[in-house]
Each structure stands twice: as C-alpha cells, then as structure tokens.
Protein backbone atom coordinates (compact mmCIF):
# COMPACT_ATOMS: atom_id res chain seq x y z
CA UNK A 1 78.63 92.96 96.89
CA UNK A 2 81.32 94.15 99.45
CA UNK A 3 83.30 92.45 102.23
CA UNK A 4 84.49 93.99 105.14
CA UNK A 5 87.34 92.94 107.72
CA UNK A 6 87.25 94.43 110.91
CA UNK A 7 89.63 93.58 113.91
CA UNK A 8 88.69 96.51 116.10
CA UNK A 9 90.98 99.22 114.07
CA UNK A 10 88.72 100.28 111.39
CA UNK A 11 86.85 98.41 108.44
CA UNK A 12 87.97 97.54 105.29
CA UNK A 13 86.05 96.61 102.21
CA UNK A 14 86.47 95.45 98.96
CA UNK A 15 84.67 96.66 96.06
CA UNK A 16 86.20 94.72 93.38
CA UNK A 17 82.89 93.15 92.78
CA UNK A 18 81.21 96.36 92.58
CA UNK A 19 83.73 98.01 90.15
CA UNK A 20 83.54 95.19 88.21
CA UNK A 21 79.45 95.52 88.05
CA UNK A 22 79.89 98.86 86.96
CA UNK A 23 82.32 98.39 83.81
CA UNK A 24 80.30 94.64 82.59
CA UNK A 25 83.16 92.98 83.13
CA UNK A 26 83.13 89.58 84.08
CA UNK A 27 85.62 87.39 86.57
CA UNK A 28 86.62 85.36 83.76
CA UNK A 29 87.10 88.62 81.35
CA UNK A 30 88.71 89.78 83.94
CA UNK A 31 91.16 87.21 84.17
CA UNK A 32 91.73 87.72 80.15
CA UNK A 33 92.99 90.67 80.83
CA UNK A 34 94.62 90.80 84.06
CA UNK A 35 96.54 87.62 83.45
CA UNK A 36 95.81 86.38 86.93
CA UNK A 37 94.30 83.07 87.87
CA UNK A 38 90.66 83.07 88.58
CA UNK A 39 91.69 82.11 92.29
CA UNK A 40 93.35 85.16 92.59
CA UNK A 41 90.15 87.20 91.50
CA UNK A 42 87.87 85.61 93.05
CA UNK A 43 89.51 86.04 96.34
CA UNK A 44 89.39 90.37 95.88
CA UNK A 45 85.93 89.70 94.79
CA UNK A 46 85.03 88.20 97.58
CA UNK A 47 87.08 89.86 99.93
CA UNK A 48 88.47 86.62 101.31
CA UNK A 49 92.36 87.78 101.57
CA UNK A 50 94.46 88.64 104.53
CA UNK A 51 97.37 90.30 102.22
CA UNK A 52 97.18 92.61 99.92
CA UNK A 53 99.17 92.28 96.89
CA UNK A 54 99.87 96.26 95.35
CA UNK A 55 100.72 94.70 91.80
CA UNK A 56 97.33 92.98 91.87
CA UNK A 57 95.65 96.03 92.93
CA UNK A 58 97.58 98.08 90.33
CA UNK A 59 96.54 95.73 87.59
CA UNK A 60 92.58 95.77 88.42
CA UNK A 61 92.88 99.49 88.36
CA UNK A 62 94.43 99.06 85.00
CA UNK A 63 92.33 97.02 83.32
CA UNK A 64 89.05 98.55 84.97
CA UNK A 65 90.22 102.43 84.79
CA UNK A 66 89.80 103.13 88.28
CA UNK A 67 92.09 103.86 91.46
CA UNK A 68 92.93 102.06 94.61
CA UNK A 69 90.28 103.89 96.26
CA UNK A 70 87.44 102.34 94.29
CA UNK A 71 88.26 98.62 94.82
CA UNK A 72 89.59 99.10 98.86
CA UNK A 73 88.13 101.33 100.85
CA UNK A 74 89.28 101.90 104.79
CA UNK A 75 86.65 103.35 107.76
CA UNK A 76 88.32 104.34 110.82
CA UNK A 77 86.78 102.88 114.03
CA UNK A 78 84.66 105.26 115.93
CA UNK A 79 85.19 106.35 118.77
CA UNK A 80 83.24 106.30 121.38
C-alpha cells in the first residue's frame, strides 16, 4: 500500500506500509519499538501527513533497518 501527494511538482509516496510488510512487523509492534503513538504511525502508513517529521523518519529506519529512501520516495513531474 502506498500514498502519493502530488501538487503539480512531483509525487511523493510513502512506503512505510510496504517496509513494514516486508520485515512482519506490525503497527502496533511498531509502536513497541518506536515509542510513538499509534496516531503517529498510522498517519506514515497511510500517507495522510502534510509535514514530515526527520526524527520520526530516523526512528522507522531504525527500528526497520532501512533508509529514508525506502519509506519516502520523490518522482519529479514530467515534463511535457
């Protein structure tokens, strides 16, 4: 599952949900060992955020073993 944001500059998409897939880790397990509230996750799982937060994003990296790159990705907008 992936959510992208687009205003006309590019895409964005989260792949929190997807990296999370991948290592069998749950929101709630997650949340264990992130020690963030479930709110918090569930809004990079989704994708439904308008800031990012780089100490969030440092700690999913963390706890899942991955970098930035594999939770937020960023397309470019074509041009035409």
């Amino acid at each position: 599952m992936d959510k992208r944001i687009s205003k006309g500059h590019g895409d964005i998409k989260f792949k929190l949900a997807d990296r999370m897939k991948e290592r069998g880790m749950s929101k709630n397990k997650l949340c264990n060992e992130s020690g963030f509230r479930f709110e918090t996750i569930q809004g990079y799982y989704l994708g439904n955020i308008s800031r990012v937060d780089l100490f969030v994003l440092s700690e999913f990296c963390r706890v899942l073993g991955c970098n930035v790159q594999d939770i937020i990705e960023y397309t470019p907008k074509k041009s035409k």
